[in-house]
C-alpha atoms as a PDB file:
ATOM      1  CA  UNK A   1       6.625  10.709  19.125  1.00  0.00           C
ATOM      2  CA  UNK A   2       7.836   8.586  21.916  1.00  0.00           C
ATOM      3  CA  UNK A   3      11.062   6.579  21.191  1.00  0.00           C
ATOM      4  CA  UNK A   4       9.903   3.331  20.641  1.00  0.00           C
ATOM      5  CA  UNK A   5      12.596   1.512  19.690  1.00  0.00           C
ATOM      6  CA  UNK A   6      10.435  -0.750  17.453  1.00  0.00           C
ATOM      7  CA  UNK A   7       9.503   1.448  14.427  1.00  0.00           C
ATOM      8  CA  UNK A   8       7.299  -1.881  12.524  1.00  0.00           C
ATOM      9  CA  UNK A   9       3.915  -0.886  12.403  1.00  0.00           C
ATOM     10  CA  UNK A  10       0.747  -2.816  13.530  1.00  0.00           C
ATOM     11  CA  UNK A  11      -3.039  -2.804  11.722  1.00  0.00           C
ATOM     12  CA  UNK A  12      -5.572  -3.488  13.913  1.00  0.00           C
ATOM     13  CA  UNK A  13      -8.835  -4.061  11.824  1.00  0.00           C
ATOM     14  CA  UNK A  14     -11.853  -3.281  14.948  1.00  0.00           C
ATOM     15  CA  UNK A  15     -12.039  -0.714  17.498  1.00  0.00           C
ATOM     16  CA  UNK A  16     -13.951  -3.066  20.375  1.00  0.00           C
ATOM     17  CA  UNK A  17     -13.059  -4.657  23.299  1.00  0.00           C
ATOM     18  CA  UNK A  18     -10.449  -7.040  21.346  1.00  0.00           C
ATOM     19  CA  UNK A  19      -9.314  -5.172  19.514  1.00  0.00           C
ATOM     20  CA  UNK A  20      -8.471  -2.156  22.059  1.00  0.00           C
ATOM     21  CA  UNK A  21      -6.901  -4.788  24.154  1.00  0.00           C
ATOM     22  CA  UNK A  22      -4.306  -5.820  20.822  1.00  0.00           C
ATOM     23  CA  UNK A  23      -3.325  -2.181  20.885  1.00  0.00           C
ATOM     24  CA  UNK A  24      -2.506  -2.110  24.090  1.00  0.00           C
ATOM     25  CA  UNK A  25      -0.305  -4.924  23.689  1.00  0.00           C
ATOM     26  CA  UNK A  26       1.041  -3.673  21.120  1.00  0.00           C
ATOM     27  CA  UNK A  27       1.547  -0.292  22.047  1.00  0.00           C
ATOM     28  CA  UNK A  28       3.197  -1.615  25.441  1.00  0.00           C
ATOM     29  CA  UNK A  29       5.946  -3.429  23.352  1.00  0.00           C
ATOM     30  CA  UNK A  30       6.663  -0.159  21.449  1.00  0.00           C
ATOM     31  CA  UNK A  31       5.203  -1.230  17.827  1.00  0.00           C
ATOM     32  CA  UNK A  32       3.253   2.054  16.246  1.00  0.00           C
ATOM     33  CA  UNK A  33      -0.212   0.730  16.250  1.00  0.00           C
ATOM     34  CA  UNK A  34      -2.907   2.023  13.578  1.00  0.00           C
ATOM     35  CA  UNK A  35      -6.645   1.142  15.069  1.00  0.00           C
ATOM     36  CA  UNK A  36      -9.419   0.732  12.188  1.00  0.00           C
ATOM     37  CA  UNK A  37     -13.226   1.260  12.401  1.00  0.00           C
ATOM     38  CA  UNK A  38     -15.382   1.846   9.650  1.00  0.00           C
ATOM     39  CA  UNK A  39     -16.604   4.908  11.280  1.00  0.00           C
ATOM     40  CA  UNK A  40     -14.069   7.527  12.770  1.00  0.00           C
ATOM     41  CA  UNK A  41     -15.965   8.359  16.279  1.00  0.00           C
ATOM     42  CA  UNK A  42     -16.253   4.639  17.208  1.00  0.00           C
ATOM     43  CA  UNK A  43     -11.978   4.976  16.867  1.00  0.00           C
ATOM     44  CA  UNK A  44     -11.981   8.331  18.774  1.00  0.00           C
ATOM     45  CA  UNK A  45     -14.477   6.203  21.419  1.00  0.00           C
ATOM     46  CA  UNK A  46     -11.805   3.842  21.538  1.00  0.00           C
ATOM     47  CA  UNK A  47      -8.634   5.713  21.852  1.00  0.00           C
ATOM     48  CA  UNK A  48     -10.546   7.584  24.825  1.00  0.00           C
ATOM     49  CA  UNK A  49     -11.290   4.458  26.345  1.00  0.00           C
ATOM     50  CA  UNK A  50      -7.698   2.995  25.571  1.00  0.00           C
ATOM     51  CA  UNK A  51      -6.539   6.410  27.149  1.00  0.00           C
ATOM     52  CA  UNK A  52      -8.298   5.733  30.126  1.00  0.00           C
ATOM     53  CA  UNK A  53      -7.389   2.161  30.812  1.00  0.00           C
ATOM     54  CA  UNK A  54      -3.495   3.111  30.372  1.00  0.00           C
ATOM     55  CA  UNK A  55      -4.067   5.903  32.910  1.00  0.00           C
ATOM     56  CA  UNK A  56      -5.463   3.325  35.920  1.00  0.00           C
ATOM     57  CA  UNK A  57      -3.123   0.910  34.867  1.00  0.00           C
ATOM     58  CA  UNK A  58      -0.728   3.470  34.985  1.00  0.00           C
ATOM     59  CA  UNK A  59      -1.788   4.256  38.719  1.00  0.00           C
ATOM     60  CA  UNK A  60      -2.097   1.289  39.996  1.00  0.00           C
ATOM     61  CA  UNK A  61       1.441   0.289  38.681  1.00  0.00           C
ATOM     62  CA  UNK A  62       0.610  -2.758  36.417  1.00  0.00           C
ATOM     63  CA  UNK A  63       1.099  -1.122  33.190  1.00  0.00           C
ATOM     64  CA  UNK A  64       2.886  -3.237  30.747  1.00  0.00           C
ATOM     65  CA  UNK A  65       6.242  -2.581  29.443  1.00  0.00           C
ATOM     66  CA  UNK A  66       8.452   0.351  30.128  1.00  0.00           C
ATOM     67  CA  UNK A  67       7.115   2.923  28.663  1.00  0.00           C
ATOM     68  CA  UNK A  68       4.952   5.498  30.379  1.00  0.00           C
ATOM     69  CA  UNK A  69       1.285   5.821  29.432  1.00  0.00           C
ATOM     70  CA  UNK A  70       1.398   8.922  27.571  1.00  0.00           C
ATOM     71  CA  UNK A  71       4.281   7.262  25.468  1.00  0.00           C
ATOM     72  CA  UNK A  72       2.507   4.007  24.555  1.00  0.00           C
ATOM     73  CA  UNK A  73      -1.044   6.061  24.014  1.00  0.00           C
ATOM     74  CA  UNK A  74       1.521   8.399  21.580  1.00  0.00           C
ATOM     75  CA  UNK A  75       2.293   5.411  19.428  1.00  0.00           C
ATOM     76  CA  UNK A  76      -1.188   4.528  18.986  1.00  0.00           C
ATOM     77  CA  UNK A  77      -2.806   6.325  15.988  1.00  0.00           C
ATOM     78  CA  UNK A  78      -6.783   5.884  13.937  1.00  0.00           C
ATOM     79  CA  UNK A  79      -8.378   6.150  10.892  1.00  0.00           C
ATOM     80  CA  UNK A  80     -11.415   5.015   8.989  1.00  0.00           C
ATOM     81  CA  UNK A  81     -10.088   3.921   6.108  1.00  0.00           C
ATOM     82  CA  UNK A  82      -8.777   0.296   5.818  1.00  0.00           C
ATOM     83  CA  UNK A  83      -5.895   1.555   3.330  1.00  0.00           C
ATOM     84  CA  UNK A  84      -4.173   3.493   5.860  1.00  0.00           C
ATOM     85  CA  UNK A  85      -4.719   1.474   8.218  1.00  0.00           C
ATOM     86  CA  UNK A  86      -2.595  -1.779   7.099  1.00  0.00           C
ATOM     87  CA  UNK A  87       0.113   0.456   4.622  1.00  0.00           C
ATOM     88  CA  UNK A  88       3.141  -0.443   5.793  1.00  0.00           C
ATOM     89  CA  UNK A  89       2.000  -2.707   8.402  1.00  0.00           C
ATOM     90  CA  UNK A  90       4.233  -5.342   8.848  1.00  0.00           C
ATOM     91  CA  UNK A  91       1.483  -7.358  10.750  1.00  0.00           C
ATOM     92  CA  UNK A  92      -2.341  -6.819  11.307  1.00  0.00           C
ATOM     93  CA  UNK A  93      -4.767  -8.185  13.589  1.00  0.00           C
ATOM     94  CA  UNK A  94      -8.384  -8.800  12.648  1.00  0.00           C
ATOM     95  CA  UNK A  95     -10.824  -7.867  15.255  1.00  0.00           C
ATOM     96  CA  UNK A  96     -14.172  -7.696  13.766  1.00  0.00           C
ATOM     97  CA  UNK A  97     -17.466  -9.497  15.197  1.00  0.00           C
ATOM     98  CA  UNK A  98     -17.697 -13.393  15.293  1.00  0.00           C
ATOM     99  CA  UNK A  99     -19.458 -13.594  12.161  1.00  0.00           C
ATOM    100  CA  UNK A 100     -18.115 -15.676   9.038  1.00  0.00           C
ATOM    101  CA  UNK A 101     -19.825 -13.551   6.331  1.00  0.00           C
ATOM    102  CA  UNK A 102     -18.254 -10.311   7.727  1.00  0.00           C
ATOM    103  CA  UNK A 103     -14.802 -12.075   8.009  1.00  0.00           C
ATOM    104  CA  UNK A 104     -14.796 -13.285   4.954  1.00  0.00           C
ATOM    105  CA  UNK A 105     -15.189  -9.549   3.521  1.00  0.00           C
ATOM    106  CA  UNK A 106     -12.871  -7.734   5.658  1.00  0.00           C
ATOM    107  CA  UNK A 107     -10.398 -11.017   4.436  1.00  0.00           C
ATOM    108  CA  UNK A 108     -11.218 -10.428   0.999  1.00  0.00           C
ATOM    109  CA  UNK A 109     -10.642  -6.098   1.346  1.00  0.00           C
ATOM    110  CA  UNK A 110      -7.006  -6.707   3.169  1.00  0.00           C
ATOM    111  CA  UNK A 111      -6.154  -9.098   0.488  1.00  0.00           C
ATOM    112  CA  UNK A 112      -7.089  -6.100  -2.266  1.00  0.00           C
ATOM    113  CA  UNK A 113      -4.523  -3.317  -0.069  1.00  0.00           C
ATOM    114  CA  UNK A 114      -1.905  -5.451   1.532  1.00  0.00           C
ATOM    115  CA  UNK A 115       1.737  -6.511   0.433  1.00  0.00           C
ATOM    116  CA  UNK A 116       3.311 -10.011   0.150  1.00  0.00           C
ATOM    117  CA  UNK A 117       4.978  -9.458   3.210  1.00  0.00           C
ATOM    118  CA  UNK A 118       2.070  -8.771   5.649  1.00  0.00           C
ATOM    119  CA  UNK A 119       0.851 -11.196   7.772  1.00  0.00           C
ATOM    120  CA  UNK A 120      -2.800 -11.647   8.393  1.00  0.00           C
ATOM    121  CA  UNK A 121      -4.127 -12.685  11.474  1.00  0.00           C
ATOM    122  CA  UNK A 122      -7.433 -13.306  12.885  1.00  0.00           C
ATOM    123  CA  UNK A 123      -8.623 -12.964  16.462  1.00  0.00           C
ATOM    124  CA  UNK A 124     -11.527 -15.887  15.922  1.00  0.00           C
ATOM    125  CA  UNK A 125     -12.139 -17.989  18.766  1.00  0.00           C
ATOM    126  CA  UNK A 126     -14.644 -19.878  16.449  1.00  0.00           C
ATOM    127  CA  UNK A 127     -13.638 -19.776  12.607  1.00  0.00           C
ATOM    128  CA  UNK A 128     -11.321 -22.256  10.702  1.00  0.00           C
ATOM    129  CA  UNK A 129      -8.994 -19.448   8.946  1.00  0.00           C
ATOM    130  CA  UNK A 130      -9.310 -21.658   5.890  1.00  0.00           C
ATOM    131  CA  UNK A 131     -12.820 -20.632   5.656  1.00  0.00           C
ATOM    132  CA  UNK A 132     -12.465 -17.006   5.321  1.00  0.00           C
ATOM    133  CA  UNK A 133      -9.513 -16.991   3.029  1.00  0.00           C
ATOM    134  CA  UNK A 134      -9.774 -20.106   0.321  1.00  0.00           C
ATOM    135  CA  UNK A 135      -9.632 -18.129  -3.043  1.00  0.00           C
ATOM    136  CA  UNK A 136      -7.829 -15.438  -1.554  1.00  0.00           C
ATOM    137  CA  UNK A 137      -4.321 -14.366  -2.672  1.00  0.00           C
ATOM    138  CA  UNK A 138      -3.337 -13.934   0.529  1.00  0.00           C
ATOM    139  CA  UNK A 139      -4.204 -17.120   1.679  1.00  0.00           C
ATOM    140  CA  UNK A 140      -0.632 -18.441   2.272  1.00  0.00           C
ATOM    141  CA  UNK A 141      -0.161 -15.069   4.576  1.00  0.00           C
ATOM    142  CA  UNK A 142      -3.556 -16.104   6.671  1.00  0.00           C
ATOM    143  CA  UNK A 143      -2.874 -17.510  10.540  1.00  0.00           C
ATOM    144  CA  UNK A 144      -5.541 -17.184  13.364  1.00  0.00           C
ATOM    145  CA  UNK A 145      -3.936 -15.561  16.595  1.00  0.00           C
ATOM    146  CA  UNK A 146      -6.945 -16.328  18.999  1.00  0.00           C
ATOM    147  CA  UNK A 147      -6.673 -14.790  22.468  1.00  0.00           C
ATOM    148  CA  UNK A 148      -7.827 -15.484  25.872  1.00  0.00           C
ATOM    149  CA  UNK A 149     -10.536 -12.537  27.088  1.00  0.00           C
ATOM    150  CA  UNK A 150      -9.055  -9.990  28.338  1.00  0.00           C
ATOM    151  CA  UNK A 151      -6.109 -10.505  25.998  1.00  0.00           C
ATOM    152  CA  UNK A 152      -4.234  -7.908  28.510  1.00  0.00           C
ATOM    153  CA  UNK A 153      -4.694  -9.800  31.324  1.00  0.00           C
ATOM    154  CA  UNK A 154      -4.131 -12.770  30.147  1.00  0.00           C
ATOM    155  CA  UNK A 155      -1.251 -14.099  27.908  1.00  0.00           C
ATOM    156  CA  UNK A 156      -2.256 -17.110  25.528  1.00  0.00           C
ATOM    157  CA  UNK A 157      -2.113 -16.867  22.041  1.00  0.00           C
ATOM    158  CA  UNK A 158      -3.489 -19.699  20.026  1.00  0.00           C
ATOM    159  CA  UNK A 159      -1.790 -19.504  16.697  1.00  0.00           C
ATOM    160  CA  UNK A 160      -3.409 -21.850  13.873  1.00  0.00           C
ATOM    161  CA  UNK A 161      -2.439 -21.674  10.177  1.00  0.00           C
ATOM    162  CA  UNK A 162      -4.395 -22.814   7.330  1.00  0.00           C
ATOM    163  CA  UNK A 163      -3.357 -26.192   5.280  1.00  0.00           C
ATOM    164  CA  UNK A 164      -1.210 -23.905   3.040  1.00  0.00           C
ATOM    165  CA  UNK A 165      -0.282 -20.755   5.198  1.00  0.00           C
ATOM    166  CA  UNK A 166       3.502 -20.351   4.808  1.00  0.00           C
ATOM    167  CA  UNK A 167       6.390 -21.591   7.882  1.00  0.00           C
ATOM    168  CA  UNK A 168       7.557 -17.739   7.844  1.00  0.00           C
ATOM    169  CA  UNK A 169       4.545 -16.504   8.920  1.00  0.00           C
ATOM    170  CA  UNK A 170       3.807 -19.070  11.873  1.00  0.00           C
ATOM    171  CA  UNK A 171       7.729 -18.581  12.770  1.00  0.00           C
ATOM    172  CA  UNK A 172       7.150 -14.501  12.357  1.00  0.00           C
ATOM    173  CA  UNK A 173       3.575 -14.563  14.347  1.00  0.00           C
ATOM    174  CA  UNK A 174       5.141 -16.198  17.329  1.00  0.00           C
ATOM    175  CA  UNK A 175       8.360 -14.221  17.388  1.00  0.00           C
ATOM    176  CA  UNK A 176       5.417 -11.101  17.644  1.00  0.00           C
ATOM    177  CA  UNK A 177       3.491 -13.057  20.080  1.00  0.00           C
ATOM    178  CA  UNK A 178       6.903 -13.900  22.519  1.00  0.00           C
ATOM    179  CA  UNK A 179       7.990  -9.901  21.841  1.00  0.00           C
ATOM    180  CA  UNK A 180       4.612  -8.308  23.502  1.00  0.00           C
ATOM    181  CA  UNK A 181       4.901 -10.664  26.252  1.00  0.00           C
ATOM    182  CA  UNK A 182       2.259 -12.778  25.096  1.00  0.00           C
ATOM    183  CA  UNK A 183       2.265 -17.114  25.589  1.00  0.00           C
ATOM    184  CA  UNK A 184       2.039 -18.214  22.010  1.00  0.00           C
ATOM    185  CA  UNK A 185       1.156 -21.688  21.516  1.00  0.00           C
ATOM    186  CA  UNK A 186       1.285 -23.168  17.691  1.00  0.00           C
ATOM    187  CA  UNK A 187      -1.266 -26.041  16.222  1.00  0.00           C
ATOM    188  CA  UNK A 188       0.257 -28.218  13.518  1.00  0.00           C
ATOM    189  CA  UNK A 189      -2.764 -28.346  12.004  1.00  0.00           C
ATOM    190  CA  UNK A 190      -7.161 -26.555  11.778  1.00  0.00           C
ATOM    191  CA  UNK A 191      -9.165 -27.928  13.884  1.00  0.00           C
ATOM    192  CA  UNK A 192     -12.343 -27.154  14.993  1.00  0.00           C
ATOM    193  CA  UNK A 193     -12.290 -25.249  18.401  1.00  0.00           C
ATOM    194  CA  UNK A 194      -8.879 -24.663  18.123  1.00  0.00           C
ATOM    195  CA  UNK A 195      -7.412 -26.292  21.883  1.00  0.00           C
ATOM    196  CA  UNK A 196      -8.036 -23.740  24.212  1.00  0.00           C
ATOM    197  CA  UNK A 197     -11.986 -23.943  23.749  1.00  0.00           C
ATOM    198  CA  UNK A 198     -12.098 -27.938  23.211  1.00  0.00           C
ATOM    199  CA  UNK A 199     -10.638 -27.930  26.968  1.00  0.00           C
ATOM    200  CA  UNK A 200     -13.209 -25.527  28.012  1.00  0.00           C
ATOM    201  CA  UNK A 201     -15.984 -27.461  26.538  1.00  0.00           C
ATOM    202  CA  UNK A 202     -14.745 -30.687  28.222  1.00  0.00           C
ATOM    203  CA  UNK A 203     -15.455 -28.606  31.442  1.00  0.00           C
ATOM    204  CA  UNK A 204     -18.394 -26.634  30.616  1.00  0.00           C
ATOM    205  CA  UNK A 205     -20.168 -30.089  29.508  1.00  0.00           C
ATOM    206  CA  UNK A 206     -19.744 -32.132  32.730  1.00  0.00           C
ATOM    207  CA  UNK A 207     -20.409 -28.897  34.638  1.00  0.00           C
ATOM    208  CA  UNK A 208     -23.835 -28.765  32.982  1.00  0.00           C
ATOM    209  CA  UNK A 209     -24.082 -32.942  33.653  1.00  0.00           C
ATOM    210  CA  UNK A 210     -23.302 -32.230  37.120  1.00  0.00           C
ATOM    211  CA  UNK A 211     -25.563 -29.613  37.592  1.00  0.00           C
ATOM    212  CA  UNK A 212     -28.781 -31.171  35.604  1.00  0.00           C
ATOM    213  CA  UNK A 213     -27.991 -34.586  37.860  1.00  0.00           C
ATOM    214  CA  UNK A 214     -28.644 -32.528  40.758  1.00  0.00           C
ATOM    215  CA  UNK A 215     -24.844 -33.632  42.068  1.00  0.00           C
ATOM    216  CA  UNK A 216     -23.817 -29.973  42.845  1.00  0.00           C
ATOM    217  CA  UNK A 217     -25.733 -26.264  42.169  1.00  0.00           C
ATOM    218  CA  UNK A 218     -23.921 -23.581  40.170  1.00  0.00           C
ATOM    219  CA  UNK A 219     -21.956 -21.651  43.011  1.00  0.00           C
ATOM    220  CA  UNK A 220     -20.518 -25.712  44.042  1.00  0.00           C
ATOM    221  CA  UNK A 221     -19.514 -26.335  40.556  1.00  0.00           C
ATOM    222  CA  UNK A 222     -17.687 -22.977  40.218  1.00  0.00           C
ATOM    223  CA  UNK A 223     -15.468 -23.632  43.372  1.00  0.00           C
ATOM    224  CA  UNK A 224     -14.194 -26.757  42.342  1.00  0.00           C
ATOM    225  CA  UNK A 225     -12.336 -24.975  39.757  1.00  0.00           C
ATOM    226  CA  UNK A 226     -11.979 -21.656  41.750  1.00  0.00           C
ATOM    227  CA  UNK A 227     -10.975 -23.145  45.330  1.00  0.00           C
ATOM    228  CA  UNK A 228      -9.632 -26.946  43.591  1.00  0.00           C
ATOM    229  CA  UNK A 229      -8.556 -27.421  40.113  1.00  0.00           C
ATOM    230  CA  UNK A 230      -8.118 -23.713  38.861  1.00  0.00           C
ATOM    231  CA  UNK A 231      -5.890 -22.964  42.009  1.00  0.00           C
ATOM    232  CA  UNK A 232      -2.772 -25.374  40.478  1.00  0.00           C
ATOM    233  CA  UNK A 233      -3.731 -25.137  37.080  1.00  0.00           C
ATOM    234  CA  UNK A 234      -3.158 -21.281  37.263  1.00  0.00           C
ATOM    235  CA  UNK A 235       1.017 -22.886  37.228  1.00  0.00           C
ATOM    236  CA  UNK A 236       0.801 -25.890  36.421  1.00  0.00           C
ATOM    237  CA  UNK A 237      -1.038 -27.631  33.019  1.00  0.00           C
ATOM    238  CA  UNK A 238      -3.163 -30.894  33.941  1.00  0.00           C
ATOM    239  CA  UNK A 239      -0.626 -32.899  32.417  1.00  0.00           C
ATOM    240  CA  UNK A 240       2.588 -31.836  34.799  1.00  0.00           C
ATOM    241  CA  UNK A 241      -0.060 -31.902  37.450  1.00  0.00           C
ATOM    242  CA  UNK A 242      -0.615 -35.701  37.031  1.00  0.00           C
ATOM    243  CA  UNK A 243       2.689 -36.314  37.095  1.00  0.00           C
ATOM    244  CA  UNK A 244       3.477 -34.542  39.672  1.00  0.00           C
ATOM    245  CA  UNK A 245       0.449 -36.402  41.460  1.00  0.00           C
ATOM    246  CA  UNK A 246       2.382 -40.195  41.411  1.00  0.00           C
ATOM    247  CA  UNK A 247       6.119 -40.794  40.561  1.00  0.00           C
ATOM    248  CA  UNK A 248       6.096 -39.542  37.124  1.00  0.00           C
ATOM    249  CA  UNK A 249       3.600 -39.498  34.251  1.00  0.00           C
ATOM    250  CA  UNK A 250       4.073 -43.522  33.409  1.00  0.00           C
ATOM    251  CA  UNK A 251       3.485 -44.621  37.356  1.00  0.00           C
ATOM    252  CA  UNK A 252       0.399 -42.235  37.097  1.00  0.00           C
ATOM    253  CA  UNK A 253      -1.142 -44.173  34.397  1.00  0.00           C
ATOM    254  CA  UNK A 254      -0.269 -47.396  35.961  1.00  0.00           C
ATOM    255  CA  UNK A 255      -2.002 -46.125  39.287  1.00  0.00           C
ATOM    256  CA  UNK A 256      -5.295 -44.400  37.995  1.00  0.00           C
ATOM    257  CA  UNK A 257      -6.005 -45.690  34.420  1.00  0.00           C
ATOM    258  CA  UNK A 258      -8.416 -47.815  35.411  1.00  0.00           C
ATOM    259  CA  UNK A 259     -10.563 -46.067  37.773  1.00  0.00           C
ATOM    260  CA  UNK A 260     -10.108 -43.048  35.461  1.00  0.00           C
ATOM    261  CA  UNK A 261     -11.692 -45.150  32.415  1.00  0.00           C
ATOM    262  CA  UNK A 262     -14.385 -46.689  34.804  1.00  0.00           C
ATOM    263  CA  UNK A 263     -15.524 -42.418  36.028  1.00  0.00           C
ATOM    264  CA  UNK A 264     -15.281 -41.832  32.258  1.00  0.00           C
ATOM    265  CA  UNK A 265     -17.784 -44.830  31.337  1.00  0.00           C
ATOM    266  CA  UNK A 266     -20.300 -43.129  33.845  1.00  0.00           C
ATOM    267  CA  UNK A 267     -20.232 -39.422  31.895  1.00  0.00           C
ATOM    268  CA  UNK A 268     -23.493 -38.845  30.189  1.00  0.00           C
ATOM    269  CA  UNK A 269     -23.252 -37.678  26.256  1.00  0.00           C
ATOM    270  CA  UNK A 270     -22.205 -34.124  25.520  1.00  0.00           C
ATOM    271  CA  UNK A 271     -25.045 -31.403  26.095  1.00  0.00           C
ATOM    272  CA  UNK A 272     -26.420 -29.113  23.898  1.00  0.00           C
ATOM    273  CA  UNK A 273     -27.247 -25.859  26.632  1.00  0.00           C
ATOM    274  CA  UNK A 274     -30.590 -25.272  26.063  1.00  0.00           C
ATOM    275  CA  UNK A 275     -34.202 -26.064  27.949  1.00  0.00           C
ATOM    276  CA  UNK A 276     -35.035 -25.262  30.891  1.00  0.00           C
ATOM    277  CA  UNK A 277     -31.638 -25.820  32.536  1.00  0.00           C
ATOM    278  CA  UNK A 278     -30.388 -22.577  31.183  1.00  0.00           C
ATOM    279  CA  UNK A 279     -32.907 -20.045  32.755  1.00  0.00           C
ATOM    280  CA  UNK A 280     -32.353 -22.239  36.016  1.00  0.00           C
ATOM    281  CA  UNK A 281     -28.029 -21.727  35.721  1.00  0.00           C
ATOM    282  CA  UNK A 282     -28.840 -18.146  34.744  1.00  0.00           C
ATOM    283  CA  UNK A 283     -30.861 -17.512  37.552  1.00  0.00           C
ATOM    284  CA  UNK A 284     -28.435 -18.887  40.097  1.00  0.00           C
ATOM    285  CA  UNK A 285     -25.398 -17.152  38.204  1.00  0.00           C
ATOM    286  CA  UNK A 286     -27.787 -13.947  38.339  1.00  0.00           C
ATOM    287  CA  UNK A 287     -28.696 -14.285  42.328  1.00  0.00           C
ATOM    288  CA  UNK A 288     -24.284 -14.174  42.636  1.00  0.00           C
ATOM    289  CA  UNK A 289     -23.682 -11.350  39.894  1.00  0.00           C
ATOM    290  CA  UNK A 290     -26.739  -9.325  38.711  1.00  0.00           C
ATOM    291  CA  UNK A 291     -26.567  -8.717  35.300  1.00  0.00           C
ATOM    292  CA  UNK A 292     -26.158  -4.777  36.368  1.00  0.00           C
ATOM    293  CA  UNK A 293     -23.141  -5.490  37.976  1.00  0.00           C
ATOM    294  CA  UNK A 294     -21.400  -7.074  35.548  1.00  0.00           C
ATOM    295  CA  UNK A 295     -18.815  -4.655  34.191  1.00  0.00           C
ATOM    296  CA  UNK A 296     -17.948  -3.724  37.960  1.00  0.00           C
ATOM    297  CA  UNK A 297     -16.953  -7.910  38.221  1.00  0.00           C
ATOM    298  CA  UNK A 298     -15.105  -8.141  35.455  1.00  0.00           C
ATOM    299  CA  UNK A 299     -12.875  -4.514  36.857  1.00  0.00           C
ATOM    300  CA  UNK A 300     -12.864  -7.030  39.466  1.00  0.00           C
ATOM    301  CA  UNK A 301     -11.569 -10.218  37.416  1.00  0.00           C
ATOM    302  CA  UNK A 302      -9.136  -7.875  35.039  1.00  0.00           C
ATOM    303  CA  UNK A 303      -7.332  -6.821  38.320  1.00  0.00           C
ATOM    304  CA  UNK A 304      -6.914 -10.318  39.800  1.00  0.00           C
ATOM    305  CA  UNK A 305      -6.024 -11.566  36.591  1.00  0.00           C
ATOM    306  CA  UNK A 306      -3.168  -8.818  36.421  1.00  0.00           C
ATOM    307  CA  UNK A 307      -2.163  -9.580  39.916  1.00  0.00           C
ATOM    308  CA  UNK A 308      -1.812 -13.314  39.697  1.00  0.00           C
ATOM    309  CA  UNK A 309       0.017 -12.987  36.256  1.00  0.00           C
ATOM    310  CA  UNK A 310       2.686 -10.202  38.122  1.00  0.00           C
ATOM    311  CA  UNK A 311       3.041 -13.165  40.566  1.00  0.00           C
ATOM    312  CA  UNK A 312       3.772 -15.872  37.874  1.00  0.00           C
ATOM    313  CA  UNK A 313       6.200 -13.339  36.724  1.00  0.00           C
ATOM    314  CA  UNK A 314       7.860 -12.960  40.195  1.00  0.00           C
ATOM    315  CA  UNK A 315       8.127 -16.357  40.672  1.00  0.00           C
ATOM    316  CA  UNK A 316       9.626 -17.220  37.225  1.00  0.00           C
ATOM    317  CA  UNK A 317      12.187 -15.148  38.046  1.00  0.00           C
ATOM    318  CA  UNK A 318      13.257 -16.167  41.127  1.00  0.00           C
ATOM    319  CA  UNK A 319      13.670 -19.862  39.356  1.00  0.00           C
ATOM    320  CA  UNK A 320      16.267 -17.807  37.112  1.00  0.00           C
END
């Protein structure tokens, strides 16, 4: 076994794309990583895929962390059964399909086989964690650490507790987060979409106004963000970038909260995504990216993704 220098061990409950990524992450930062399926060749599937993605990364010298590829795949171990999986885990990620029902029982089987001192998280991007783990023992030890897909491209963590999840285990989730070089942001309180997706909803909605008004087609609508907004909001947040837009955040507001109010007046009520505009989006989205050349576009995204976060990274260091 490789010296890690982190001997604490990590559960992850799901062998997909998720939940590969986590042990990755994981791996990278030198934790010993146990994968869980319920089957065993969907974990050999994944540790050969895991394997392989180490191996390019390797190559192409954007591996995380500084241990080699064979030493982070060496830290990574599987098993089918659940038991194994989280004993002695200090902290274990849930990775299973966005479904509440099947949450609720993989909640209710790690509350059965895990300590008081193991911290259960949740990748949901959709799911209250209060709603999987009311009644549960382990309620208090429940947090949601949502990720961004591809969690190892990109670094936010959305970290939500319940109403009565304890202050150690937010404190000890974001410690983890920081550790694997993750960007852990904490809500004070549930709420339904979490932030990262109410933003993206914002977006998505006036994109689909935009669209159904006939104002812009799909490949328009995409470069505003890709070629306008997205290019400064890869650094900066929409809030530094309005004050960096006037002289300060309060001369902002004193310039453009009118006019802002008066655009806002004008937006039509939130959209639902269905009819006839979605075959009409799809097609248009199709005509760009056929649906057989998906995977070879998101090889495609992962990579610029990795380059434009070593470039953050460059830069944040030369502001040291």
């Amino acid at each position: 076994m490789a010296n890690s220098g982190n001997r604490d061990k990590i559960g992850i409950v799901g062998s997909g794309l998720i939940g590969r990524s986590w042990a990755m992450l994981f791996a990278a930062a030198g934790y010993h990583v146990t994968l869980y399926d319920t089957e065993s060749g969907q974990v050999e599937s994944a540790k050969r895929e895991i394997r392989l993605q180490m191996e390019r990364l390797e190559k192409d010298k954007l591996l995380r962390g500084t241990l080699t590829a064979d030493q982070q795949f060496e830290l990574i171990s599987g098993t089918s059964s659940l038991a194994e999986c989280v004993k002695d885990a200090v902290y274990i990620q849930e990775c299973v399909p966005e479904r509440l029902d099947l949450k609720k029982v993989v909640f209710s089987e790690l509350d059965k086989v895990t300590g008081s001192r193991t911290i259960l998280a949740s990748s949901t991007s959709t799911f209250l964690p209060s709603q999987f783990s009311d009644g549960l023992a382990c309620k208090s030890r429940v947090v949601v650490a949502h990720p961004v897909n591809p969690p190892y491209y990109v670094p936010l963590v959305e970290i939500v507790p319940t109403p009565v999840t304890e202050s150690w285990v937010v404190d000890t989730t974001q410690t983890i987060m920081t550790r694997i070089g993750q960007s852990p942001v904490t809500l004070k309180r549930e709420i339904p979409g979490f932030a990262l997706n109410r933003i993206q909803y914002a977006i998505l909605n006036e994109c689909w106004n935009l669209i159904e008004d006939g104002v812009l087609n799909v490949e328009d609508v995409d470069k505003v963000m890709s070629e306008g907004l997205g290019m400064r909001y890869a650094f900066l947040g929409p809030m530094e970038t309005a004050h960096l837009n006037a002289e300060g955040m309060e001369n902002y507001c004193e310039r453009y909260c009118n006019s802002m109010y008066a655009v806002c007046q004008t937006m039509k009520p939130t959209p639902k995504f269905e009819g006839r505009l979605v075959k009409e989006i799809s097609d248009q989205l199709s005509e760009r990216t056929p649906i057989g050349e998906l995977q070879a576009r998101r090889a495609w995204r992962d990579s610029c993704l990795t380059k434009l976060a070593t470039l953050k990274k460059e830069i944040a260091e030369n502001k040291k």
